[in-house]
N, C-alpha and C. Protein backbone atom coordinates (compact mmCIF):
# COMPACT_ATOMS: atom_id res chain seq x y z
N UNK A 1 -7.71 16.49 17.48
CA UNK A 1 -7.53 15.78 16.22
C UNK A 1 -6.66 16.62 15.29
N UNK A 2 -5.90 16.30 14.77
CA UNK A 2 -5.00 16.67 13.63
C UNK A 2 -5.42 15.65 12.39
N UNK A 3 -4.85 16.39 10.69
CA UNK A 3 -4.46 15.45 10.16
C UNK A 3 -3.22 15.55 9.64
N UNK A 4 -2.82 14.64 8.94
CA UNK A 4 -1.48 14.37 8.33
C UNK A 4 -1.32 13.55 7.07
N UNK A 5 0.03 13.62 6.43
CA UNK A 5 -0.04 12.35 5.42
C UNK A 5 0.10 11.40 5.84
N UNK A 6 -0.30 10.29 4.95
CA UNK A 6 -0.02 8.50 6.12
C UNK A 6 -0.39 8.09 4.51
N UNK A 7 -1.35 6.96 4.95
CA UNK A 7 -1.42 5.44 4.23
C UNK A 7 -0.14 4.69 4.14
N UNK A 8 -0.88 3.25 4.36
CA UNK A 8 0.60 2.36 4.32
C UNK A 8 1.32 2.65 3.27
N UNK A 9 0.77 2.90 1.97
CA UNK A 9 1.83 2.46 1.04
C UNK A 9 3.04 3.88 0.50
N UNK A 10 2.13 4.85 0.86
CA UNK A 10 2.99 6.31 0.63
C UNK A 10 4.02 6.56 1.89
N UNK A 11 3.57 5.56 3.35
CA UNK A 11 4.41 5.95 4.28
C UNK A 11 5.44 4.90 4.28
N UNK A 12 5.46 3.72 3.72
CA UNK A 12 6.44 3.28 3.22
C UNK A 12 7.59 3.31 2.09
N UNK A 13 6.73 4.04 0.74
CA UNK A 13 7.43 5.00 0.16
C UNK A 13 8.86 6.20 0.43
N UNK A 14 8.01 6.51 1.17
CA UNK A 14 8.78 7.56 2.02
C UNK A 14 10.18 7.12 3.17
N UNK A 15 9.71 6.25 4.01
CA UNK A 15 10.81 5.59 4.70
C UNK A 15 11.43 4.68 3.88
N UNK A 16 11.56 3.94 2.51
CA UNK A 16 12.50 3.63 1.80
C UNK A 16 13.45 4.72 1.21
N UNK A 17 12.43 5.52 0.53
CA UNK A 17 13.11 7.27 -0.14
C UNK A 17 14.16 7.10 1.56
N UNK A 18 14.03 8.21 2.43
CA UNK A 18 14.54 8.08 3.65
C UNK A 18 16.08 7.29 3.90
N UNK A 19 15.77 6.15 3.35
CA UNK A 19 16.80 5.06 3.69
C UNK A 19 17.47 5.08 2.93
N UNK A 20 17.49 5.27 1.69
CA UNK A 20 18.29 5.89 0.40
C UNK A 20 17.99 5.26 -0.77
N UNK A 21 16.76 4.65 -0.92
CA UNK A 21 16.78 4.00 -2.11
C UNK A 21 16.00 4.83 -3.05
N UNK A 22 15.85 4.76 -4.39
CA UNK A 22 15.17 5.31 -5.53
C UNK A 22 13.95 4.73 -5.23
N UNK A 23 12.49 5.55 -4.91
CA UNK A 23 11.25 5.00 -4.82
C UNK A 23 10.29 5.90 -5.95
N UNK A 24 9.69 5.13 -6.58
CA UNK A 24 8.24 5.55 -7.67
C UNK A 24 7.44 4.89 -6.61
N UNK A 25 5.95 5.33 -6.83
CA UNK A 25 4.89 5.15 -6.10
C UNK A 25 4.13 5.12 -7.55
N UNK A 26 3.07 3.65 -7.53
CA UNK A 26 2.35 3.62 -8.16
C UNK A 26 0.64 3.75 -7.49
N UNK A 27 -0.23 4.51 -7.91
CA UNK A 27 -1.50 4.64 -7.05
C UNK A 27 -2.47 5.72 -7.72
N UNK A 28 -3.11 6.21 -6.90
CA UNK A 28 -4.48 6.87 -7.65
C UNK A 28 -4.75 7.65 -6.43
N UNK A 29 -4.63 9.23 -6.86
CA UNK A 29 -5.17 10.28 -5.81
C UNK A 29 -6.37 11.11 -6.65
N UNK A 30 -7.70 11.42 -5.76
CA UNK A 30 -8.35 12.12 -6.39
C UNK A 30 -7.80 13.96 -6.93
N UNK A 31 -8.90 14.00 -7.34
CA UNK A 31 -8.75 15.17 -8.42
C UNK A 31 -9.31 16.60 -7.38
N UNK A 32 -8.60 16.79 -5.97
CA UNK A 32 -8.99 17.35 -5.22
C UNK A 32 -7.81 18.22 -4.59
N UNK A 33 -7.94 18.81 -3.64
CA UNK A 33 -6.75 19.70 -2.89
C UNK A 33 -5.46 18.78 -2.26
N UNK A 34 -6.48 17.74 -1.54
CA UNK A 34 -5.44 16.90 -0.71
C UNK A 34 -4.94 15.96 -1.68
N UNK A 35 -5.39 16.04 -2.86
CA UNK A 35 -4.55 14.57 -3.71
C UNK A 35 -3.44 15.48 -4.05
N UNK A 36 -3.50 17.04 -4.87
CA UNK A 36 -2.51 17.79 -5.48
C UNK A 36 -1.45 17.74 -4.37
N UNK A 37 -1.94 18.12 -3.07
CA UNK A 37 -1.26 18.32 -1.64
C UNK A 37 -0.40 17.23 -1.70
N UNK A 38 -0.62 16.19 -1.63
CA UNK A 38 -0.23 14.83 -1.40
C UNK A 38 0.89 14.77 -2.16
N UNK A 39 1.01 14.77 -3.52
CA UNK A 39 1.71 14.73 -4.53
C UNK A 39 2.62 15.53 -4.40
N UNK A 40 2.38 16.83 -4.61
CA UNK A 40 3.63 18.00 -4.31
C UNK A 40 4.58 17.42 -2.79
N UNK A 41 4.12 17.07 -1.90
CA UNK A 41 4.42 16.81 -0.80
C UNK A 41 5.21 15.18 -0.65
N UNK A 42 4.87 14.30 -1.44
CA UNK A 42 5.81 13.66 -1.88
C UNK A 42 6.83 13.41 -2.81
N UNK A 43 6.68 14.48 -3.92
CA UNK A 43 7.84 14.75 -4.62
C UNK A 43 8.42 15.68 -4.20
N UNK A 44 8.70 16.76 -3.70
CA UNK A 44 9.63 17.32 -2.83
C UNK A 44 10.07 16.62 -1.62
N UNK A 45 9.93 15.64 -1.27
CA UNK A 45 10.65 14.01 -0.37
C UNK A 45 11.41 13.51 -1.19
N UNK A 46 11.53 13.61 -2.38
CA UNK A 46 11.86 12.50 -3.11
C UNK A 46 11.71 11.14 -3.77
N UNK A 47 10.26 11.42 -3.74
CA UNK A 47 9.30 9.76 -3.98
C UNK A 47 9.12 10.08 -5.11
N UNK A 48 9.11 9.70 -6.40
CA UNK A 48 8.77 9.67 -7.75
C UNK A 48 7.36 9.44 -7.95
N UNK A 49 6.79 10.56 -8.34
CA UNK A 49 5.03 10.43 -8.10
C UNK A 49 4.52 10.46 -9.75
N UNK A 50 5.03 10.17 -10.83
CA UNK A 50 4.95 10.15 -12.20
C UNK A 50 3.76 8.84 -12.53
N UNK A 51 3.98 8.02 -11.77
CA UNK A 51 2.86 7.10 -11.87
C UNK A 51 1.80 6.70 -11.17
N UNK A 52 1.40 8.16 -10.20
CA UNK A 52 0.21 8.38 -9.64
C UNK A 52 -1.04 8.35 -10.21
N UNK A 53 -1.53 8.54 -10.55
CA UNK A 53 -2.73 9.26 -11.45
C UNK A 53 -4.02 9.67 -10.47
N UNK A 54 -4.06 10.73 -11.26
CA UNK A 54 -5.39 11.36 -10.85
C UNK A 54 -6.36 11.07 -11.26
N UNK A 55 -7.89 10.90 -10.42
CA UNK A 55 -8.66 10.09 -10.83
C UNK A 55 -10.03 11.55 -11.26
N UNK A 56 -9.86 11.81 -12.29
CA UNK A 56 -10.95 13.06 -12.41
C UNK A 56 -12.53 13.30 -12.38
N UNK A 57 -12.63 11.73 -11.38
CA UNK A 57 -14.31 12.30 -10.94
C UNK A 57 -14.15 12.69 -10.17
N UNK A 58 -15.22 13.98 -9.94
CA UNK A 58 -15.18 14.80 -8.69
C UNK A 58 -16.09 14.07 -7.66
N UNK A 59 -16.44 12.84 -8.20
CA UNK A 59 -16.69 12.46 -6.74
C UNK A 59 -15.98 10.92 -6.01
N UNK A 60 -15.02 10.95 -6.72
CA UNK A 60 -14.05 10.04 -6.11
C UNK A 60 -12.65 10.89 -5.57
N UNK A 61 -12.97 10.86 -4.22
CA UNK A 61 -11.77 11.96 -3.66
C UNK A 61 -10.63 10.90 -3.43
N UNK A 62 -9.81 11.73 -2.88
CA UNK A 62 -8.34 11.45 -2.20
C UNK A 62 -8.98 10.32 -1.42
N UNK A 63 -8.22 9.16 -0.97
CA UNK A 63 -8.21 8.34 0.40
C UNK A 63 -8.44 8.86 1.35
N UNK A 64 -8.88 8.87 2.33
CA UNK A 64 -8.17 9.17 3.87
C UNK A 64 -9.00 7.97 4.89
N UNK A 65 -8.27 7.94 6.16
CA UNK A 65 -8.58 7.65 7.24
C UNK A 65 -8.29 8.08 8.65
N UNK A 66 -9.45 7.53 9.64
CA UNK A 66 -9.53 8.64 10.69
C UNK A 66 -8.96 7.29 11.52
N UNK A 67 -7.79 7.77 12.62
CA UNK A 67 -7.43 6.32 13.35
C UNK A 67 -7.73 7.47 15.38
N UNK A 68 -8.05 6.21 15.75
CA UNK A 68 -8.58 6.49 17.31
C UNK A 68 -7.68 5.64 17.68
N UNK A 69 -7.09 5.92 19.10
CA UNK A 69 -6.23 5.29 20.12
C UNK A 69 -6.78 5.27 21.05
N UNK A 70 -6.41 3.94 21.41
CA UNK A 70 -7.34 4.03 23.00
C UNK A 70 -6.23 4.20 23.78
N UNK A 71 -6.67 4.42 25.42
CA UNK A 71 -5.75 4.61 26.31
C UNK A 71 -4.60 3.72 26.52
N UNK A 72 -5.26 2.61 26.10
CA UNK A 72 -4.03 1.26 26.45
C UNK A 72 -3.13 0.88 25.05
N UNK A 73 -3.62 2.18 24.13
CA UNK A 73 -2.39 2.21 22.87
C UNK A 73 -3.17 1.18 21.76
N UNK A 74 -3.94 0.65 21.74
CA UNK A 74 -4.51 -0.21 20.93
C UNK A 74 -5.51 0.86 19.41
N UNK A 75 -5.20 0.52 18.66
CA UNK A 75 -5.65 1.72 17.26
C UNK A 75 -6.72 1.40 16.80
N UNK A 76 -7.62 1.62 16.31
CA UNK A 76 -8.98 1.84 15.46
C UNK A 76 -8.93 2.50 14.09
N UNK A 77 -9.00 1.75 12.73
CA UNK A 77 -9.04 3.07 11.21
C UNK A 77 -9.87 2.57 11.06
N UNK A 78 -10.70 3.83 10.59
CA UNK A 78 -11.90 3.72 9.40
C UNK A 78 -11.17 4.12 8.27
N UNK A 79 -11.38 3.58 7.36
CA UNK A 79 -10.62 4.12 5.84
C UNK A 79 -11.75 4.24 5.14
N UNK A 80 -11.49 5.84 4.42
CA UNK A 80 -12.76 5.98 3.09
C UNK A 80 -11.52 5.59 2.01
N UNK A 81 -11.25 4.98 1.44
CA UNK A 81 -10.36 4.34 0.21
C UNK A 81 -10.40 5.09 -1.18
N UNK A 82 -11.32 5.78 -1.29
CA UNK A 82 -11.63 6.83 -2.10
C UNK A 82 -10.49 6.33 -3.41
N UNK A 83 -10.08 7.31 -4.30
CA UNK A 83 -8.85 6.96 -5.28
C UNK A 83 -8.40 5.66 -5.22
N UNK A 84 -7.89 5.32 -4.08
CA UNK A 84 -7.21 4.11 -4.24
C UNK A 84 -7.69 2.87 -4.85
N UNK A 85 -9.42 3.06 -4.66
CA UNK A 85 -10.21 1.51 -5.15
C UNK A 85 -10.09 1.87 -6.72
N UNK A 86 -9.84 2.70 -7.26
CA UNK A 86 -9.73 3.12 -8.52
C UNK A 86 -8.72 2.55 -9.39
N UNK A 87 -7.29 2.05 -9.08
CA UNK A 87 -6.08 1.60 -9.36
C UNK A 87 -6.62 0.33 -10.01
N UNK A 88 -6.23 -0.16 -10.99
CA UNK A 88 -6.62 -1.64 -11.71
C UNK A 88 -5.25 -2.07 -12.63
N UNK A 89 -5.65 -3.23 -12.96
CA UNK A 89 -4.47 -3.92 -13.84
C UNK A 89 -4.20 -3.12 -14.82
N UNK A 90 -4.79 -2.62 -15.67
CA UNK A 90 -4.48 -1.66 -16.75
C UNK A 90 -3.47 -0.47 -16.18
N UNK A 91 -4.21 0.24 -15.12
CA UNK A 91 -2.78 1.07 -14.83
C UNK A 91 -1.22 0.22 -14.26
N UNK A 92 -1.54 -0.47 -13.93
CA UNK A 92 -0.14 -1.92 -13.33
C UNK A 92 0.55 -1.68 -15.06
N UNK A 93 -0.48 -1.90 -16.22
CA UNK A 93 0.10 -2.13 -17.23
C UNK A 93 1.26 -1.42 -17.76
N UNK A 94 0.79 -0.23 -17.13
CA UNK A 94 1.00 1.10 -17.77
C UNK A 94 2.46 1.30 -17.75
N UNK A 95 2.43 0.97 -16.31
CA UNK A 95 3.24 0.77 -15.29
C UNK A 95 4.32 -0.23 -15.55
N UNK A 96 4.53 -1.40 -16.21
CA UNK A 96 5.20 -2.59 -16.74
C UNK A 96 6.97 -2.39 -16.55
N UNK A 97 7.67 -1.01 -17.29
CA UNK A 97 8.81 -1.33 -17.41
C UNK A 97 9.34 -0.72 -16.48
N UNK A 98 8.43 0.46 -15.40
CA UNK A 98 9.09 0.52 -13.88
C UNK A 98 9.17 -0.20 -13.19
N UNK A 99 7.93 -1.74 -12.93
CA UNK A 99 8.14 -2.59 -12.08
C UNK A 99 9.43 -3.61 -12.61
N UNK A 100 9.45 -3.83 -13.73
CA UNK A 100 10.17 -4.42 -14.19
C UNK A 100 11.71 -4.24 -14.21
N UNK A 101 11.97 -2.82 -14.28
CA UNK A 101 13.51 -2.50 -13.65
C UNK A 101 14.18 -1.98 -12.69
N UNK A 102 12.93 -2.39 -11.90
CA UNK A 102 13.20 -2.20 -10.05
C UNK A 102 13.77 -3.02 -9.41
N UNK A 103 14.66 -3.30 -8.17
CA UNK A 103 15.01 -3.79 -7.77
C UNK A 103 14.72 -5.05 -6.74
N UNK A 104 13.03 -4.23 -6.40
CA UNK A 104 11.73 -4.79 -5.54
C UNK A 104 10.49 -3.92 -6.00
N UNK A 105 10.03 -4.81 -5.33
CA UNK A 105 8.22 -4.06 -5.53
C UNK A 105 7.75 -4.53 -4.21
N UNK A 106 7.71 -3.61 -3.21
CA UNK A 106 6.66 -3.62 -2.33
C UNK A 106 5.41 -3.15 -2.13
N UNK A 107 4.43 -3.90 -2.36
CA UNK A 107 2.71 -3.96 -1.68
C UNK A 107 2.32 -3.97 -0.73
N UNK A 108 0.83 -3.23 -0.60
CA UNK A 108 0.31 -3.70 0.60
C UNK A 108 -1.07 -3.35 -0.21
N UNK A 109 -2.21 -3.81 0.78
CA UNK A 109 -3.98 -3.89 0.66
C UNK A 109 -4.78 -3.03 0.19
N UNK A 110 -4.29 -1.64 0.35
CA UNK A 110 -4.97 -0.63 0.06
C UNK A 110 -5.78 -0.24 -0.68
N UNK A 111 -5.27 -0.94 -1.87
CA UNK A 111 -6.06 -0.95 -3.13
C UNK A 111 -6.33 -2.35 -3.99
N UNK A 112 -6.92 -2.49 -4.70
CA UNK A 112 -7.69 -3.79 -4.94
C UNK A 112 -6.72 -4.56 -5.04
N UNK A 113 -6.92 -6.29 -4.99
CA UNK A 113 -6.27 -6.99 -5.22
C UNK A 113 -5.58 -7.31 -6.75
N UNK A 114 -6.58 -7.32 -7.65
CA UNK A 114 -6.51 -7.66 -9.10
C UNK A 114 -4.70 -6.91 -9.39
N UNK A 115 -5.00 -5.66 -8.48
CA UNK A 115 -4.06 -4.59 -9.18
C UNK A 115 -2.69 -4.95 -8.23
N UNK A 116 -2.82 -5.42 -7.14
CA UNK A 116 -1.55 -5.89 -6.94
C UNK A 116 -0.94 -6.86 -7.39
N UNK A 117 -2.18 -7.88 -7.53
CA UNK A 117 -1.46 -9.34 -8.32
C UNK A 117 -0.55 -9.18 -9.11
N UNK A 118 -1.22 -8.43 -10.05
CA UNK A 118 -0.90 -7.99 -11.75
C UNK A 118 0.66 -7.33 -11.24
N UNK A 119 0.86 -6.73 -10.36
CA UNK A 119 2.19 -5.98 -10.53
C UNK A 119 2.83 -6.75 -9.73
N UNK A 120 2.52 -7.56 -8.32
CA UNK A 120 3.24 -8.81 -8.20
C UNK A 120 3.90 -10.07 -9.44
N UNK A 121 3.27 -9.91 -10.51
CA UNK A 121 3.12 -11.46 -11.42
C UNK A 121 4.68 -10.34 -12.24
N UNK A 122 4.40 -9.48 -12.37
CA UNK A 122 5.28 -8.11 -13.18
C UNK A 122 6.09 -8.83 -12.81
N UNK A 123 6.45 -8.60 -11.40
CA UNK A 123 7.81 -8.45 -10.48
C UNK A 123 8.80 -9.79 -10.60
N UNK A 124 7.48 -10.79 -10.21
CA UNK A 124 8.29 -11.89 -10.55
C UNK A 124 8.60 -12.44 -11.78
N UNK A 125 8.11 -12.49 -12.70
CA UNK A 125 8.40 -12.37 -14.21
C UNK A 125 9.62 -12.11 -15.06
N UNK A 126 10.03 -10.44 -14.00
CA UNK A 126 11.12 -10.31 -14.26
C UNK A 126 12.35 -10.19 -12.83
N UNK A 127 12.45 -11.16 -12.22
CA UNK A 127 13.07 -11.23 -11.11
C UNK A 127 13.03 -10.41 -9.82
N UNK A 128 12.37 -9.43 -9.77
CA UNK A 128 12.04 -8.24 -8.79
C UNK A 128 11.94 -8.83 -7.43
N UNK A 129 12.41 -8.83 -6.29
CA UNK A 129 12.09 -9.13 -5.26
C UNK A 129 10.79 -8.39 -4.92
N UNK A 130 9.90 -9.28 -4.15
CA UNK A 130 8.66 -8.65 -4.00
C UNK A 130 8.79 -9.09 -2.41
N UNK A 131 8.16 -7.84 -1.44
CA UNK A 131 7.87 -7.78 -0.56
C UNK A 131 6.48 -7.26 -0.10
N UNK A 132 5.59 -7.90 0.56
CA UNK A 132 4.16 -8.15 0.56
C UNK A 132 4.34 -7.60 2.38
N UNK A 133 3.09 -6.51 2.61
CA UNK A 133 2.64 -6.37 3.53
C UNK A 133 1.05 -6.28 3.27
N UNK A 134 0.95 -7.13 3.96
CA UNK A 134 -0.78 -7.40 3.18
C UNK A 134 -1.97 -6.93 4.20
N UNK A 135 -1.79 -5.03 4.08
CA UNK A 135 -2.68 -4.44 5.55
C UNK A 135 -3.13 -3.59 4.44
N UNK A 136 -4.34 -3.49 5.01
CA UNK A 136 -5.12 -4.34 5.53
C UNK A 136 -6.11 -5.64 5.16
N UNK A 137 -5.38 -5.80 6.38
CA UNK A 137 -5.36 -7.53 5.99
C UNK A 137 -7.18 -8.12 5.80
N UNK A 138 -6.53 -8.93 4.30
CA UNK A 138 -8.54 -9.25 3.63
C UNK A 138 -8.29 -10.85 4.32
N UNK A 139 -9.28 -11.55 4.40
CA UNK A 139 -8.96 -13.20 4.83
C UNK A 139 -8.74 -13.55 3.58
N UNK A 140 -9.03 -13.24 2.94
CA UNK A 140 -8.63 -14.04 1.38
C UNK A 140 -7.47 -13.80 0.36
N UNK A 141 -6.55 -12.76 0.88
CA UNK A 141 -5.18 -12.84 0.43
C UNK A 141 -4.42 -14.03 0.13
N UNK A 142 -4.44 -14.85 1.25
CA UNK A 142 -4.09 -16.28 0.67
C UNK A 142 -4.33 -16.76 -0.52
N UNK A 143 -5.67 -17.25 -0.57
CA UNK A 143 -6.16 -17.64 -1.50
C UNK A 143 -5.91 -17.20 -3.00
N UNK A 144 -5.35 -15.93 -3.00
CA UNK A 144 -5.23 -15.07 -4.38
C UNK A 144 -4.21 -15.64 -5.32
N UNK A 145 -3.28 -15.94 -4.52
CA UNK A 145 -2.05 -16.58 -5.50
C UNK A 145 -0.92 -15.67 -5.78
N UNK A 146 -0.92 -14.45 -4.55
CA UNK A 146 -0.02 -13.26 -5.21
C UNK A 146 1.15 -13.63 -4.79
N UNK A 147 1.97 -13.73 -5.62
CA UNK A 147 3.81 -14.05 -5.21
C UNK A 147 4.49 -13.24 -4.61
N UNK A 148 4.95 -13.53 -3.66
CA UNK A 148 5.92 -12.66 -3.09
C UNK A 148 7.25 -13.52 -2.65
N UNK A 149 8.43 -12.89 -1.92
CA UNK A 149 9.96 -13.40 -1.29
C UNK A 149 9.47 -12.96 0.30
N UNK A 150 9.05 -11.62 0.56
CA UNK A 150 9.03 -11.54 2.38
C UNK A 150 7.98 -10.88 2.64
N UNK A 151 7.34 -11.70 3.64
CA UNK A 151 6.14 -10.83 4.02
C UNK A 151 6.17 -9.77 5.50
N UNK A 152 5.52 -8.95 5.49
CA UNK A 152 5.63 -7.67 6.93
C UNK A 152 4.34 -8.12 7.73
N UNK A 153 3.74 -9.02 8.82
CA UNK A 153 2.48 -9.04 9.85
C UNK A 153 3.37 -8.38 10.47
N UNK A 154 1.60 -7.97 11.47
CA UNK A 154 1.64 -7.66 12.57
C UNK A 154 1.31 -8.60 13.19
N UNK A 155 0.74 -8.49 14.87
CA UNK A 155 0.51 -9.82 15.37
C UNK A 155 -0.89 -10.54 15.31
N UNK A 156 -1.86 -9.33 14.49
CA UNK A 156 -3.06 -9.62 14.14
C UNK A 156 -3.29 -10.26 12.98
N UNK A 157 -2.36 -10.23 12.00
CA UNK A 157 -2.24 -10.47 10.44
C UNK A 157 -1.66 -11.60 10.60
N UNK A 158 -0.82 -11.87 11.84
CA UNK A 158 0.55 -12.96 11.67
C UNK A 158 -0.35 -14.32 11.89
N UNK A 159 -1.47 -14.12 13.26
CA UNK A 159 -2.78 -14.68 13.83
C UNK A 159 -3.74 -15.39 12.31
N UNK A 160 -4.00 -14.78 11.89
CA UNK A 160 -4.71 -14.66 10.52
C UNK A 160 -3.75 -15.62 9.35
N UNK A 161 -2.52 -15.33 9.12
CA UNK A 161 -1.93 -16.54 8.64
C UNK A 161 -1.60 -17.13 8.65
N UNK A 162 -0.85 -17.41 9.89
CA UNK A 162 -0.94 -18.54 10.86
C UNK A 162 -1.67 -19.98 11.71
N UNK A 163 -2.96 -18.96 11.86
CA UNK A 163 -3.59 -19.52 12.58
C UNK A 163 -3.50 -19.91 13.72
N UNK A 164 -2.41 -19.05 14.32
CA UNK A 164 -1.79 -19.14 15.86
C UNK A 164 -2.06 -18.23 16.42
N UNK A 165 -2.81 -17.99 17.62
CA UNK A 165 -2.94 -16.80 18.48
C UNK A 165 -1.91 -16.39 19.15
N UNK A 166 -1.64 -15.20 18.83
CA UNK A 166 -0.45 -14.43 19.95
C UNK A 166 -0.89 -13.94 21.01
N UNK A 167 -1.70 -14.12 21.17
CA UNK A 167 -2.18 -13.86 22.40
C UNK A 167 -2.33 -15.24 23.78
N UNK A 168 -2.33 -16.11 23.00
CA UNK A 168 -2.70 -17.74 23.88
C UNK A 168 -1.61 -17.50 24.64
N UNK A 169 -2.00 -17.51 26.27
CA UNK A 169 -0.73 -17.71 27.38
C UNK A 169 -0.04 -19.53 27.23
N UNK A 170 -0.64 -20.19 26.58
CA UNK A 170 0.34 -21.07 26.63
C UNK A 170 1.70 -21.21 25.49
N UNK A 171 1.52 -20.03 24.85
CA UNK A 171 2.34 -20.11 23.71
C UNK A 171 3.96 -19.18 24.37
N UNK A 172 3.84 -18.97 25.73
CA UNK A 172 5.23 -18.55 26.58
C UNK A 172 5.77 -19.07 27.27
């Protein structure tokens, strides 16, 4: 076992930074080694970490999750969500004239819904292309009403909004 940095939304961060675009990361790391870690470690990448925040109970840590592979490549996460369930509309608020003079806003699940809406409703409000990867995937994302232009499934998520199995042999 090793660990590493991940979560969807910082490792997408990063592969936009990567690709050459200007990325801020909006989110919530605890008030611990691996949140400071985290941070230093994505601003020396080049991810704009100014609208992180640290969450200063000491007993709401950093995120993490432990992922298992099985032999046939198929993945398993447990996620402790730690910081991240912490993020709410008020910090989205805070947040207003970065989403607003971005070019896009991409999401994903990680952290509560309320708080993506709110910076989805931002985006579109003021024209932002919004791109929605909605992992991990809740069944009730639908239902929420969050706006987006393009969404990212997998073939489990795609199943789920669909309602088409990718797996059914008659679908080849």
């Amino acid at each position: 076992a090793f660990s590493s940095y991940g979560g969807k939304g910082a490792n997408q961060a990063m592969a936009a930074q990567k690709a050459g675009a200007q990325v801020a990361l909006i989110g919530c790391v605890g008030d611990d080694g691996k949140g400071r870690d985290y941070l230093e470690y994505l601003s020396r990448n080049g991810v704009n970490t100014n609208s992180v925040s640290t969450i200063l109970d000491r007993a709401t840590p950093t995120g993490s999750a432990f992922i298992a592979v099985s032999s046939e490549g198929e993945n398993s996460i447990v996620v402790n969500a730690g910081a991240n369930q912490q993020l709410n509309p008020d910090h989205i608020e805070q947040n207003e004239s970065l989403i607003s003079n971005s070019k896009a806003l991409l999401f994903q699940l990680e952290c509560p819904i309320p708080a993506v809406k709110h910076a989805a409703e931002i985006a579109r409000s003021n024209n932002v292309q919004i791109i929605a990867n909605p992992s991990p995937w809740k069944d009730d994302f639908l239902s929420k009403g969050i706006p987006c232009d393009y969404i990212i499934l997998n073939e489990l998520e795609a199943a789920s909004f669909t309602g088409v199995d990718p797996f059914d042999p008659s679908l080849c």
